[in-house]
N, C-alpha and C. Protein backbone atom coordinates (compact mmCIF):
# COMPACT_ATOMS: atom_id res chain seq x y z
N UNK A 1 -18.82 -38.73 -1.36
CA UNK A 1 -18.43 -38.35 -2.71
C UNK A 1 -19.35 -37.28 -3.30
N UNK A 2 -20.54 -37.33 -2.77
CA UNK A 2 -21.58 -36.27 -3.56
C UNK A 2 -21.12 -34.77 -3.25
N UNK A 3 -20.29 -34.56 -1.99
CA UNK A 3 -19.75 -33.31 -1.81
C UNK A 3 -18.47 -32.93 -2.32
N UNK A 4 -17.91 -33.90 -2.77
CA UNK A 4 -16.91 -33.26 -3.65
C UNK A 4 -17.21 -33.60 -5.04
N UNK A 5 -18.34 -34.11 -5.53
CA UNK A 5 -18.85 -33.59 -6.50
C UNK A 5 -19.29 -32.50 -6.60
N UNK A 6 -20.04 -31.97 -6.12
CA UNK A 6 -20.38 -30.47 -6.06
C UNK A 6 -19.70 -30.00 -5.70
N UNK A 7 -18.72 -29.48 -4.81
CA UNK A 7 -17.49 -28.79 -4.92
C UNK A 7 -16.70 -28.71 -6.16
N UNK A 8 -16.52 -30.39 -6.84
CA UNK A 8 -16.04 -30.04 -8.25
C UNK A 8 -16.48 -29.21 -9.25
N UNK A 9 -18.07 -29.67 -9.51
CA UNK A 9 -18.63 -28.52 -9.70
C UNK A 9 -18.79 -27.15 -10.01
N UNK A 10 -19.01 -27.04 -9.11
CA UNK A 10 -19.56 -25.23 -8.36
C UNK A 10 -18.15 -24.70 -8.90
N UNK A 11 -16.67 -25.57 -8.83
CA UNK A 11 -15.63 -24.48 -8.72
C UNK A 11 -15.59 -24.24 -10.16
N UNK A 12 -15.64 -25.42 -10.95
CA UNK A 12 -15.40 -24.98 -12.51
C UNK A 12 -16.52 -24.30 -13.17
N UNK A 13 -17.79 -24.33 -12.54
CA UNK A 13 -18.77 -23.26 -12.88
C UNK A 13 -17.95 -21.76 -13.01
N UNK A 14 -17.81 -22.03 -11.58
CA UNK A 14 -17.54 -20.48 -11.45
C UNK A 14 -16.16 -19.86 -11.90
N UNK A 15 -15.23 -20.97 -11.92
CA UNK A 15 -13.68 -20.51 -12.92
C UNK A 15 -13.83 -20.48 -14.44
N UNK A 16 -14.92 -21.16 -14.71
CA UNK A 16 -15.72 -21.10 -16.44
C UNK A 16 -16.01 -19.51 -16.22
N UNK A 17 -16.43 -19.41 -15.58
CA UNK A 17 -17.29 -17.87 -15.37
C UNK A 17 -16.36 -17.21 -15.75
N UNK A 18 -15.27 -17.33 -14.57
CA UNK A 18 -13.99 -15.82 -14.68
C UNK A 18 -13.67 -16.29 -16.09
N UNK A 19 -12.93 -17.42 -16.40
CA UNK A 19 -12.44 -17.17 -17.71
C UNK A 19 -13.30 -16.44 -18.60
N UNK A 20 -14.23 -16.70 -18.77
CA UNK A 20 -15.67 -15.79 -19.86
C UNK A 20 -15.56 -14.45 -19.54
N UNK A 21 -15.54 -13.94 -18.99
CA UNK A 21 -15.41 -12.75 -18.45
C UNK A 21 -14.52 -11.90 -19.10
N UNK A 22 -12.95 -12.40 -18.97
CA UNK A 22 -11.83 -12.07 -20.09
C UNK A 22 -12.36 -12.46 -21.52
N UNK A 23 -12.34 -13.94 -21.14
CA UNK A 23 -12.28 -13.86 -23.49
C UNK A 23 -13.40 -12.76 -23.85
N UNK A 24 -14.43 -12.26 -22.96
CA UNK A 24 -15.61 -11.47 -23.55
C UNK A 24 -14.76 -10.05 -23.80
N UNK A 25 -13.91 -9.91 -23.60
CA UNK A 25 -13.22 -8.65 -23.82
C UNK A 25 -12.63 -8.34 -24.73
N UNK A 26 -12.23 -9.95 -25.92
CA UNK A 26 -11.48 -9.65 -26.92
C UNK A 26 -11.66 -11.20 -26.89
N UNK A 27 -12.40 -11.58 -27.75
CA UNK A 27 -12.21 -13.35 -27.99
C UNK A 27 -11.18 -13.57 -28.84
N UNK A 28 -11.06 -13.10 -29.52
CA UNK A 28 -9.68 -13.52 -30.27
C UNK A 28 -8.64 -13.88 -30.00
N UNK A 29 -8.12 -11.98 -29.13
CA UNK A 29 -6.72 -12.42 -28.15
C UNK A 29 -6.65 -12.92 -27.06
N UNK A 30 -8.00 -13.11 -26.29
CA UNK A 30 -8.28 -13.82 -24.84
C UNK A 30 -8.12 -14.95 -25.02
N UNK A 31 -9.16 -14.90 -25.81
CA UNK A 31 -9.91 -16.58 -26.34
C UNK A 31 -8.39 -17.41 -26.68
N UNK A 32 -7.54 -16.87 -27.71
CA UNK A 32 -6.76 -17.97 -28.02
C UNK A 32 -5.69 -18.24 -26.85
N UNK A 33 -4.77 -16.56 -26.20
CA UNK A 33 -4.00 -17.15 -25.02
C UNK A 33 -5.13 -17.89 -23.71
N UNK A 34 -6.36 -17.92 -24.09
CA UNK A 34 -7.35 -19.31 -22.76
C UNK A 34 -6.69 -20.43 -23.67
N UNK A 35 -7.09 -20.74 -24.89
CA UNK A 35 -6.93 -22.43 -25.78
C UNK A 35 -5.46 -22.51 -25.67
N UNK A 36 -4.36 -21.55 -25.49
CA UNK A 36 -3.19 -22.16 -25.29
C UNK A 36 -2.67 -22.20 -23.75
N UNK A 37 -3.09 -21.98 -23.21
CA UNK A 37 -3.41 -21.89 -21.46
C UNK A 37 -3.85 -23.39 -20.98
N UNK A 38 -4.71 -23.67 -21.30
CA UNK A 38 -5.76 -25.12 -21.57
C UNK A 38 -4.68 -26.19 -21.86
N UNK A 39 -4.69 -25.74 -23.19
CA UNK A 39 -3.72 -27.04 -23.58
C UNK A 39 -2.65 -27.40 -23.36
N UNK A 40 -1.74 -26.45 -22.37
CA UNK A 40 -0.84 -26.50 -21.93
C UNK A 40 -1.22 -26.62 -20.61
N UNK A 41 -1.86 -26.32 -19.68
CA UNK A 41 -2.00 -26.98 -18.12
C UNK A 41 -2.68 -28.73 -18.66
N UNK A 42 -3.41 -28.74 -19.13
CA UNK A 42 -3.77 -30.59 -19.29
C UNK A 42 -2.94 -30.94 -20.23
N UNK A 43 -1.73 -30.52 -20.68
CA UNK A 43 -0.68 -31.63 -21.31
C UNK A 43 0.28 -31.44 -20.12
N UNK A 44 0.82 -31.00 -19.19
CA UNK A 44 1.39 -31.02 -18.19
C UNK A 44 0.97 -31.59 -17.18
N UNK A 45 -0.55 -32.06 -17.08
CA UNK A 45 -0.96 -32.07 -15.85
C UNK A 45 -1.16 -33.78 -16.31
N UNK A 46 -1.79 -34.20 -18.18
CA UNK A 46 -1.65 -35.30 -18.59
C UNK A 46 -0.66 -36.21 -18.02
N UNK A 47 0.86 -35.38 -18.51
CA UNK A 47 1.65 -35.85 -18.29
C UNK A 47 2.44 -36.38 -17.25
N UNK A 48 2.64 -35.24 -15.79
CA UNK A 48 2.97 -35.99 -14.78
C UNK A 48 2.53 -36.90 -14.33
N UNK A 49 0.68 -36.91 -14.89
CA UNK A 49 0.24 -37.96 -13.76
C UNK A 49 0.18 -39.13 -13.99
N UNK A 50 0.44 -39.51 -15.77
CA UNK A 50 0.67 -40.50 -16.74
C UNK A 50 2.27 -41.39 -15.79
N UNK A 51 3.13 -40.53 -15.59
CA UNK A 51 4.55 -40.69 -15.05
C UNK A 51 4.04 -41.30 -13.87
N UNK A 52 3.08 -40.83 -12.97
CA UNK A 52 2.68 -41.00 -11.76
C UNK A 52 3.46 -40.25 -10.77
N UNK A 53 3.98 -38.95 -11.07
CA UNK A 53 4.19 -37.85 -10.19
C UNK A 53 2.73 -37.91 -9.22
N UNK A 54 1.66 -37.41 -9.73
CA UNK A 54 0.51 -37.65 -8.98
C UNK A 54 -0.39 -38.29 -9.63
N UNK A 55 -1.80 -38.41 -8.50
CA UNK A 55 -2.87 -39.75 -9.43
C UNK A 55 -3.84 -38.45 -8.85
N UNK A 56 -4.95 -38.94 -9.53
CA UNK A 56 -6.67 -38.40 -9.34
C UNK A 56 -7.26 -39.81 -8.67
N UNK A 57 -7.08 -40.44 -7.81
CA UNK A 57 -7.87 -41.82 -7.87
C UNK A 57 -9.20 -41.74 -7.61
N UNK A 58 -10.26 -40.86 -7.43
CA UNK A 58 -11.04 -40.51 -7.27
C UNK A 58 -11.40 -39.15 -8.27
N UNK A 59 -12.19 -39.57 -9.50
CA UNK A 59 -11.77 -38.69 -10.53
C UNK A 59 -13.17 -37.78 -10.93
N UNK A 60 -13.70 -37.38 -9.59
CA UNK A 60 -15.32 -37.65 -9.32
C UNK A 60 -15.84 -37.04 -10.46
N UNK A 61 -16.06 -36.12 -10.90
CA UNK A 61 -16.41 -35.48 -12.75
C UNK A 61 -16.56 -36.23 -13.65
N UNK A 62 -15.37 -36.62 -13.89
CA UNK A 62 -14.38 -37.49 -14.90
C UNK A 62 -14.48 -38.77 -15.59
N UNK A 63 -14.70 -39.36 -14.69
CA UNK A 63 -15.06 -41.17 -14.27
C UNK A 63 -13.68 -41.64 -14.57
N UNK A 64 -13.81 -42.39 -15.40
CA UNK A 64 -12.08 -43.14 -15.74
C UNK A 64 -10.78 -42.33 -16.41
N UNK A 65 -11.49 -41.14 -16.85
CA UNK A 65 -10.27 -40.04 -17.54
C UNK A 65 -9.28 -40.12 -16.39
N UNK A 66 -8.06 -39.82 -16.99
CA UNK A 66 -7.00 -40.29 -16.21
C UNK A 66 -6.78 -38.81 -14.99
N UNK A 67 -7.34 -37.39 -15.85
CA UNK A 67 -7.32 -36.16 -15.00
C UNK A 67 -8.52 -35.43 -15.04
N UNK A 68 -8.77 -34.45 -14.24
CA UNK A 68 -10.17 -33.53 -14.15
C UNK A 68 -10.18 -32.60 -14.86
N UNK A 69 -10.10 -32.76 -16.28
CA UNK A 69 -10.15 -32.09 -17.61
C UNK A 69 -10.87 -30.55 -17.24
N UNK A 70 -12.28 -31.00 -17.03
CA UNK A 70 -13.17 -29.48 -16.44
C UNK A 70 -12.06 -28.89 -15.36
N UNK A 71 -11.68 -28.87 -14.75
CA UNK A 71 -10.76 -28.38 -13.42
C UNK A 71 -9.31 -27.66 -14.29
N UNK A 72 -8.60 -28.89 -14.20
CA UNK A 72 -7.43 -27.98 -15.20
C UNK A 72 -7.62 -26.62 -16.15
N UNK A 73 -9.04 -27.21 -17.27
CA UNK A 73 -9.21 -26.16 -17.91
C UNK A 73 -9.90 -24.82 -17.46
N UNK A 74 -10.20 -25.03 -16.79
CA UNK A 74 -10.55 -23.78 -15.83
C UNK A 74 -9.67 -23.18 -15.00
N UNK A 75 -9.57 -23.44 -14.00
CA UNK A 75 -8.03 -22.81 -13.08
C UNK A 75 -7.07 -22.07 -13.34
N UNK A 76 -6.30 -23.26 -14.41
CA UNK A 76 -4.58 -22.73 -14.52
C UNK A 76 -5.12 -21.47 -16.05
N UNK A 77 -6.13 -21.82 -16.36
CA UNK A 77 -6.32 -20.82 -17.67
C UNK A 77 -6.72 -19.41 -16.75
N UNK A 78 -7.68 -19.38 -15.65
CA UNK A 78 -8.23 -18.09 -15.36
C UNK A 78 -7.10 -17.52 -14.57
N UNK A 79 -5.90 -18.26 -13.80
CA UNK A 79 -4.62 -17.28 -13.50
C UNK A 79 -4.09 -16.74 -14.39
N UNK A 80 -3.92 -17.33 -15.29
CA UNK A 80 -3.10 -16.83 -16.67
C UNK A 80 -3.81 -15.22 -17.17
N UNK A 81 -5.10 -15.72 -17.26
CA UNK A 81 -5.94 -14.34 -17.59
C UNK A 81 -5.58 -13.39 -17.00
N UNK A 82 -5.76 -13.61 -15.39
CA UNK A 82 -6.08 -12.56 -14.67
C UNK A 82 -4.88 -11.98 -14.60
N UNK A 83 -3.73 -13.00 -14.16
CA UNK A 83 -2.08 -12.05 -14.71
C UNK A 83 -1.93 -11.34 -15.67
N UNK A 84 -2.17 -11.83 -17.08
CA UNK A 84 -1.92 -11.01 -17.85
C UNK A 84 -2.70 -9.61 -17.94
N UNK A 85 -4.46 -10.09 -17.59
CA UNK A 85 -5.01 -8.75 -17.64
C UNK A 85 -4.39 -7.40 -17.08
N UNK A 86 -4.20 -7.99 -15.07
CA UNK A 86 -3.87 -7.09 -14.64
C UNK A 86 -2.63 -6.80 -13.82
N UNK A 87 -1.18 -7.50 -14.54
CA UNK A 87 -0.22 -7.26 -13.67
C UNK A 87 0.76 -6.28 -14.43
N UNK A 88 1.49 -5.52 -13.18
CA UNK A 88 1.99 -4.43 -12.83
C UNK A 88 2.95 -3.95 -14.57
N UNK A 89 2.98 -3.28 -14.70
CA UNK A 89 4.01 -3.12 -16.24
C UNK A 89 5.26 -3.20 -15.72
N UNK A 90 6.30 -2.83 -14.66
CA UNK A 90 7.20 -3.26 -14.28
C UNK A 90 7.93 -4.54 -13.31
N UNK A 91 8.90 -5.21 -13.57
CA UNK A 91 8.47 -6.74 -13.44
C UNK A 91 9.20 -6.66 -12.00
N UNK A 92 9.98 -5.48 -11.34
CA UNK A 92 9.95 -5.33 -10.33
C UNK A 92 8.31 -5.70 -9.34
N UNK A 93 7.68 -5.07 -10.42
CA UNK A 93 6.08 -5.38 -9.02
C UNK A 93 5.07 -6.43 -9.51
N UNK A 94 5.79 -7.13 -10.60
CA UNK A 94 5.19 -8.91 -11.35
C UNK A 94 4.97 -9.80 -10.44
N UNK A 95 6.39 -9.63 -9.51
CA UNK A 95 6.35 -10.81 -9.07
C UNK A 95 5.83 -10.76 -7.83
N UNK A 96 5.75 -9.74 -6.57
CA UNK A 96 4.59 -10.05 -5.76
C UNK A 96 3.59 -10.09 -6.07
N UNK A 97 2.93 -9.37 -7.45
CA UNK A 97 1.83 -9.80 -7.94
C UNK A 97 1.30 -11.12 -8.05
N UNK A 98 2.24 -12.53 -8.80
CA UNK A 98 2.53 -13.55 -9.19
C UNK A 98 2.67 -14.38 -8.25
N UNK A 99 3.44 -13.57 -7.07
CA UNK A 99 3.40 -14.59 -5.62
C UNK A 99 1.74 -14.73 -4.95
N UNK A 100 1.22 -13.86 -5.27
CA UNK A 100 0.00 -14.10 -4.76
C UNK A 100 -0.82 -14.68 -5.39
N UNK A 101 -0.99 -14.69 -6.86
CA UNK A 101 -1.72 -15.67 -7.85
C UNK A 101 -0.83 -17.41 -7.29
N UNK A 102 0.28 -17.35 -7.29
CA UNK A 102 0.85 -19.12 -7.11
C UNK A 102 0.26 -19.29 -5.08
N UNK A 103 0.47 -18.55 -4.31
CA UNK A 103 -0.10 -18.94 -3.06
C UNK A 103 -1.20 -19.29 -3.29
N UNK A 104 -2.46 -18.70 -4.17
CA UNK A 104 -3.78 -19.40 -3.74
C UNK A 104 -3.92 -20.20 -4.64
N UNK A 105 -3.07 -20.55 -5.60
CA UNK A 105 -3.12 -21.82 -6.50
C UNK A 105 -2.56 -23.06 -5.34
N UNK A 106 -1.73 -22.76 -4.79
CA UNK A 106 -1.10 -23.91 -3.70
C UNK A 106 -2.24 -24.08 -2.61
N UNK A 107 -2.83 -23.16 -2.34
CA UNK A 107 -4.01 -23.33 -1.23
C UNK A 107 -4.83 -24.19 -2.10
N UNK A 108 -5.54 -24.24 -3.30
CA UNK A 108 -6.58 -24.46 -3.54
C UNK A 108 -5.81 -26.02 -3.89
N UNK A 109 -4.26 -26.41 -4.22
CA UNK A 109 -3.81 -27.82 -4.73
C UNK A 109 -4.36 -28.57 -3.17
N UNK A 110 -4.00 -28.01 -1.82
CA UNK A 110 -3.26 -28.09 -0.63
C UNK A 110 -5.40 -28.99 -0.17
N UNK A 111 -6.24 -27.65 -0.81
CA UNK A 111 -7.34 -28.25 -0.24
C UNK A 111 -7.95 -29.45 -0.98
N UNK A 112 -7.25 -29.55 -2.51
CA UNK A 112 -8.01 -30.76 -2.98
C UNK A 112 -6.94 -32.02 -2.58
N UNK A 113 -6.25 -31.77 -2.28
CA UNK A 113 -5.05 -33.25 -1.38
C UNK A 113 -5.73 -33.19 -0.47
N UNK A 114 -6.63 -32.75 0.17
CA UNK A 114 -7.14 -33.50 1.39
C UNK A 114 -8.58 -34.32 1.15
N UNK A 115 -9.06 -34.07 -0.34
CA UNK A 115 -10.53 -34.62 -0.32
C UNK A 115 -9.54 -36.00 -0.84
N UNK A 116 -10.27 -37.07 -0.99
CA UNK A 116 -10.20 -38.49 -2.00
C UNK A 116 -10.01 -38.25 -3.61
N UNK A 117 -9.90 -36.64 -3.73
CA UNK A 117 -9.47 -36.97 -5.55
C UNK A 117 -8.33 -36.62 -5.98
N UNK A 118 -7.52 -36.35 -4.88
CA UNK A 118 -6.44 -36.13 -5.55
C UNK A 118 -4.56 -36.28 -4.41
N UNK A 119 -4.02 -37.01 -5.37
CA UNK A 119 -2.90 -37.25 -4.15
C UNK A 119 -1.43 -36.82 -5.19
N UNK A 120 -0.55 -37.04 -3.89
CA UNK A 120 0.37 -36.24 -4.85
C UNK A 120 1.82 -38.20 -4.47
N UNK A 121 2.48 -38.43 -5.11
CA UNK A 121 2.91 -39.76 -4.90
C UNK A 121 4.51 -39.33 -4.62
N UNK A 122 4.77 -40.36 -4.13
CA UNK A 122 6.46 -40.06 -3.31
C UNK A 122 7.53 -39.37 -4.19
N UNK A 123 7.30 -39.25 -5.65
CA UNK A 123 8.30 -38.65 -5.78
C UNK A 123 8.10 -36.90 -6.30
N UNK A 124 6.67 -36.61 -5.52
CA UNK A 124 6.48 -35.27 -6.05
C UNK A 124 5.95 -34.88 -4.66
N UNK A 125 6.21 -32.91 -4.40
CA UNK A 125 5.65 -32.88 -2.93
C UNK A 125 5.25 -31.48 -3.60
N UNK A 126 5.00 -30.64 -2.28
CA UNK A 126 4.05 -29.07 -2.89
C UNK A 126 5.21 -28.15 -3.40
N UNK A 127 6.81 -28.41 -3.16
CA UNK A 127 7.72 -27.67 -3.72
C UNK A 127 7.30 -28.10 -5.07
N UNK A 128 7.78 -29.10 -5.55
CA UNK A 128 7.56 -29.35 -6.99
C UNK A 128 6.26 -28.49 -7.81
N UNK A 129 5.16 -28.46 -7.10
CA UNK A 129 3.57 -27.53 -7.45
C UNK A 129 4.24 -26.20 -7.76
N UNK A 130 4.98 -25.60 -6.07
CA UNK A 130 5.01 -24.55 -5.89
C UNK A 130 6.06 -23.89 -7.39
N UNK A 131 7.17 -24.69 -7.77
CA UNK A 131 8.18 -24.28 -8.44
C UNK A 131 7.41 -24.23 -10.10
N UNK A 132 6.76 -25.24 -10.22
CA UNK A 132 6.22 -25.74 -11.47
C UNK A 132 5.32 -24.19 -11.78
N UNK A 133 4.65 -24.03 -10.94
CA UNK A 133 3.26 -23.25 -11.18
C UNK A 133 4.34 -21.45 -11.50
N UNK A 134 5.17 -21.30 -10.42
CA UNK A 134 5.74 -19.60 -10.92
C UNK A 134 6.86 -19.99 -12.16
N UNK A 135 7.24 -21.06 -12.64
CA UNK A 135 7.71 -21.38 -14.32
C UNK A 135 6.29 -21.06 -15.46
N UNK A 136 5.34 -21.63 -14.72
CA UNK A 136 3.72 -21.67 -15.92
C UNK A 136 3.52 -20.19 -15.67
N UNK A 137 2.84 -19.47 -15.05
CA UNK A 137 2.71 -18.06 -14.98
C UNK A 137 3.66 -17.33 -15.49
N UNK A 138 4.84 -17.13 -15.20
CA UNK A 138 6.06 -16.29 -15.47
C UNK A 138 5.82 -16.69 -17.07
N UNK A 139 6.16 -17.81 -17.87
CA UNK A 139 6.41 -18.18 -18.84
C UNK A 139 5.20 -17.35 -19.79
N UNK A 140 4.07 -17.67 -19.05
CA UNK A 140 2.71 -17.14 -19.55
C UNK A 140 2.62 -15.78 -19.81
N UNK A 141 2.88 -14.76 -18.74
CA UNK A 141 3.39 -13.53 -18.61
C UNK A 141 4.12 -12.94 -19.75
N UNK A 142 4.95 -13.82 -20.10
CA UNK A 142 5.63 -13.24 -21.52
C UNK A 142 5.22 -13.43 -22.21
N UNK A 143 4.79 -14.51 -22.67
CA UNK A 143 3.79 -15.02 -23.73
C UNK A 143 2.53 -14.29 -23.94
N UNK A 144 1.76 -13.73 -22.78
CA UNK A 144 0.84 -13.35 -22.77
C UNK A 144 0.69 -11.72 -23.08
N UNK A 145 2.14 -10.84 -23.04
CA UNK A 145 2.25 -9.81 -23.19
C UNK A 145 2.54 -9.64 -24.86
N UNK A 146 2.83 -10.47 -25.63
CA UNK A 146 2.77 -10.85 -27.06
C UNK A 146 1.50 -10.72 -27.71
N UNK A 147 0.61 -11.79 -26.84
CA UNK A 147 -0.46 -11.90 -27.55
C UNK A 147 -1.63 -10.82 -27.08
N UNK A 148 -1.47 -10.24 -25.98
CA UNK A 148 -2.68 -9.16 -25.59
C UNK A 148 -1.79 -8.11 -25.85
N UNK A 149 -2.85 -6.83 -26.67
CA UNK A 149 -1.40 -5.74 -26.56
C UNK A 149 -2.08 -4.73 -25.82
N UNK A 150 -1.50 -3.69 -25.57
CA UNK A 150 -1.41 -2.62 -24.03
C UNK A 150 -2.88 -1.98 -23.70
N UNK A 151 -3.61 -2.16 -24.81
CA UNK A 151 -4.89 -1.22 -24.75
C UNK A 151 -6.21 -2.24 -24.23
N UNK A 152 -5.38 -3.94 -24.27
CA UNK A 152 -6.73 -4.72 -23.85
C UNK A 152 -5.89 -5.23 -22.62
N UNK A 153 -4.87 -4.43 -21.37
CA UNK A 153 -4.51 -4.99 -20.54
C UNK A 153 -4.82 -3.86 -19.56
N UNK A 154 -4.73 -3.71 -18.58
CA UNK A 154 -5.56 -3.19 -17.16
C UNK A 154 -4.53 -3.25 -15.99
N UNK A 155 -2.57 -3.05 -15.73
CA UNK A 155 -2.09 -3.20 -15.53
C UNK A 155 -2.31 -2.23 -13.95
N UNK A 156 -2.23 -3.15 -12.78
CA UNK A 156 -2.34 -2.12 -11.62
C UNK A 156 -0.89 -1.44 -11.71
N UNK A 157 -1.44 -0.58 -10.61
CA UNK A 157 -0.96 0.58 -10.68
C UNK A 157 0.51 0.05 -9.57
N UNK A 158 1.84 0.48 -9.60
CA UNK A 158 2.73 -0.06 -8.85
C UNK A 158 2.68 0.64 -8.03
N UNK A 159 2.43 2.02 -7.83
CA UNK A 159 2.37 2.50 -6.78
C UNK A 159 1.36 2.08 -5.54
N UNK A 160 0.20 0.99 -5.86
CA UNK A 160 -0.88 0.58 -5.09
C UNK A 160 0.09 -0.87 -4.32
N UNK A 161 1.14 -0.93 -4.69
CA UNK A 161 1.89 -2.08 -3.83
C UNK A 161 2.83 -1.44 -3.44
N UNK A 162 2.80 0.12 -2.79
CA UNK A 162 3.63 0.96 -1.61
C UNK A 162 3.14 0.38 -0.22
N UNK A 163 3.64 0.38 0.64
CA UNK A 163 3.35 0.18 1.71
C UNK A 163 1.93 0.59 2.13
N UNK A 164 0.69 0.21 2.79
CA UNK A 164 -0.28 0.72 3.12
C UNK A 164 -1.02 1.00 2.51
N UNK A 165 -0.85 0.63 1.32
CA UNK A 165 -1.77 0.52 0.01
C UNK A 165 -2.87 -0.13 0.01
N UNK A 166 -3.77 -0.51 -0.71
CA UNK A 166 -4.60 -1.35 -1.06
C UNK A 166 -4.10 -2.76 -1.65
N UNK A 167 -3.19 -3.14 -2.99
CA UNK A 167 -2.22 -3.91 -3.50
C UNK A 167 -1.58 -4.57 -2.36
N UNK A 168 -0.71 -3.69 -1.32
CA UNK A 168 -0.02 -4.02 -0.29
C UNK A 168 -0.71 -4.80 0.62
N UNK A 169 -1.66 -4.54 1.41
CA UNK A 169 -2.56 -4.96 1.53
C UNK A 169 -3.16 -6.55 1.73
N UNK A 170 -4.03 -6.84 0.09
CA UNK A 170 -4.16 -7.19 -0.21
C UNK A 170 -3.42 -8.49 -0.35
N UNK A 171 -1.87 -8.19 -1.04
CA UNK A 171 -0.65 -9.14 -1.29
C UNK A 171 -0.30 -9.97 0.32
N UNK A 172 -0.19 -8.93 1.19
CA UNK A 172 0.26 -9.41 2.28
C UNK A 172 -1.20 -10.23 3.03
N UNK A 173 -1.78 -9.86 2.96
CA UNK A 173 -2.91 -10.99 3.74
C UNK A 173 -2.98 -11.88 3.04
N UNK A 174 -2.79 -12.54 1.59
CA UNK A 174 -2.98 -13.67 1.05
C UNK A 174 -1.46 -14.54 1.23
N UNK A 175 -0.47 -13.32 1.26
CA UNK A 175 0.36 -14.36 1.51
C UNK A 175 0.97 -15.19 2.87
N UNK A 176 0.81 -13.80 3.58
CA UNK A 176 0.56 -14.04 5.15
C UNK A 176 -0.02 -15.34 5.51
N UNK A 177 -1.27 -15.33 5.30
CA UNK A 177 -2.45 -16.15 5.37
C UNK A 177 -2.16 -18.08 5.19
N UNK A 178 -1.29 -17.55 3.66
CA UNK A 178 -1.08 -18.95 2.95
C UNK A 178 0.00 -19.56 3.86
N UNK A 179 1.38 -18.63 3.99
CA UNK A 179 2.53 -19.40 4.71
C UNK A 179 1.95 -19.91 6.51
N UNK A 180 1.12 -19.00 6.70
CA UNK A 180 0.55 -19.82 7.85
C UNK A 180 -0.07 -21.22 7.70
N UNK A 181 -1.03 -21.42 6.55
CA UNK A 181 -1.68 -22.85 6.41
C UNK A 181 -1.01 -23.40 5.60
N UNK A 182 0.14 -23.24 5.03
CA UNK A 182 0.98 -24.46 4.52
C UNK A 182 2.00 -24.50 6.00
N UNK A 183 2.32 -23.99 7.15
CA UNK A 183 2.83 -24.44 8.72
C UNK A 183 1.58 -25.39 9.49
N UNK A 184 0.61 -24.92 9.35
CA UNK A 184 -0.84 -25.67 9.75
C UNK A 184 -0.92 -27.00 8.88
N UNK A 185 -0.71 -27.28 7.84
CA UNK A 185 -0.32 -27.98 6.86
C UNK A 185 0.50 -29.26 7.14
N UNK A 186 1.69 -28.67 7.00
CA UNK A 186 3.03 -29.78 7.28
C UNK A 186 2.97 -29.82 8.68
N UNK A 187 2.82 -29.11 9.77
CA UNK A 187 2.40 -29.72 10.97
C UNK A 187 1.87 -31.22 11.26
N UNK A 188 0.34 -30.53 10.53
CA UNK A 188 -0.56 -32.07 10.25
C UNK A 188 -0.30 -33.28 9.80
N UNK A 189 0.64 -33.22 8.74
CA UNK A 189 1.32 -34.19 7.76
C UNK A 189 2.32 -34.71 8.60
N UNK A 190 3.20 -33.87 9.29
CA UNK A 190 4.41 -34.64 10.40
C UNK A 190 3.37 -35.04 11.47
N UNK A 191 2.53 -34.89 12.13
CA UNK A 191 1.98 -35.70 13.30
C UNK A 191 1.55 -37.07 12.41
N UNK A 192 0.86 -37.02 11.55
CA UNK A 192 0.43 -38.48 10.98
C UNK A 192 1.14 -39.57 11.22
């Protein structure tokens, strides 16, 4: 348990970090789409697991809190950021953008289902994550283009997700990467 304490840890250190990073750019308009980011991944995340979609039974941070409050509020808030900061102005190039923010959100669900803190229960599987999470971003995305306006956003460039690009790149090795270890994945899960 002491190592996935420190893993718990270390990660919300350092997702505290990224989020800080944005609100330091504009606390106002950062700061508040982070507090509505927040309160909306731990009332969602409250909630399924209240239902028992999934449990934390091992809540190593936490102790008896029913979810990993530090974790939620860190994570699902610093995708939100980083989408809004820097995705594409046309929504033609949003969404491979967006596919690559929800793949390493599914990697990082995919690696804490394998420690003791976190399980997902029979009537929820990683589709449900996968579908849930590009509704929260997308939704955010609009929301988030409301509340940040054009001069505090950093929108890449669409032409850097042409073929052979850097963007391109980039997109394709994370996603590449991911659909391989969610096959490495459910492999594992069907031999069990």
């Amino acid at each position: 348990m002491v190592l996935e304490k420190m893993g718990m840890l270390v990660s919300i250190i350092l997702l505290g970090f990224g989020c800080l990073y944005f609100i330091r750019l504009d606390w106002k308009k950062y700061g508040f789409l982070y507090i509505i980011a927040t309160l909306s991944a731990n009332t969602l995340c409250y909630f399924f697991t209240s239902v028992g979609l999934y449990s934390f039974p091992n809540n190593v941070l936490h102790g008896n809190l029913l979810i990993p409050y530090g974790l939620v509020s860190t994570a699902f808030p610093l995708g939100v950021l980083f989408g809004v900061r820097f995705s594409p102005e046309k929504w033609v190039w949003k969404i491979p953008f967006y596919w690559g923010i929800v793949h390493l959100g599914m990697v990082a669900e995919i690696v804490l289902m394998v420690t003791p803190i976190f399980k997902f229960e029979p009537e929820w599987d990683l589709w449900d994550s996968y579908s849930l999470r590009w509704a929260y971003y997308l939704l955010f995305e609009i929301l988030g283009t409301k509340i940040i306006p054009p001069n505090l956003r950093k929108p890449i460039n669409h032409q850097s997700f042409m073929y052979g690009r850097w963007a391109w790149i980039v997109f394709h090795i994370i996603v590449i990467t991911t659909i391989f270890l969610a096959g490495v994945y459910v492999g594992v899960t069907i031999i069990k």
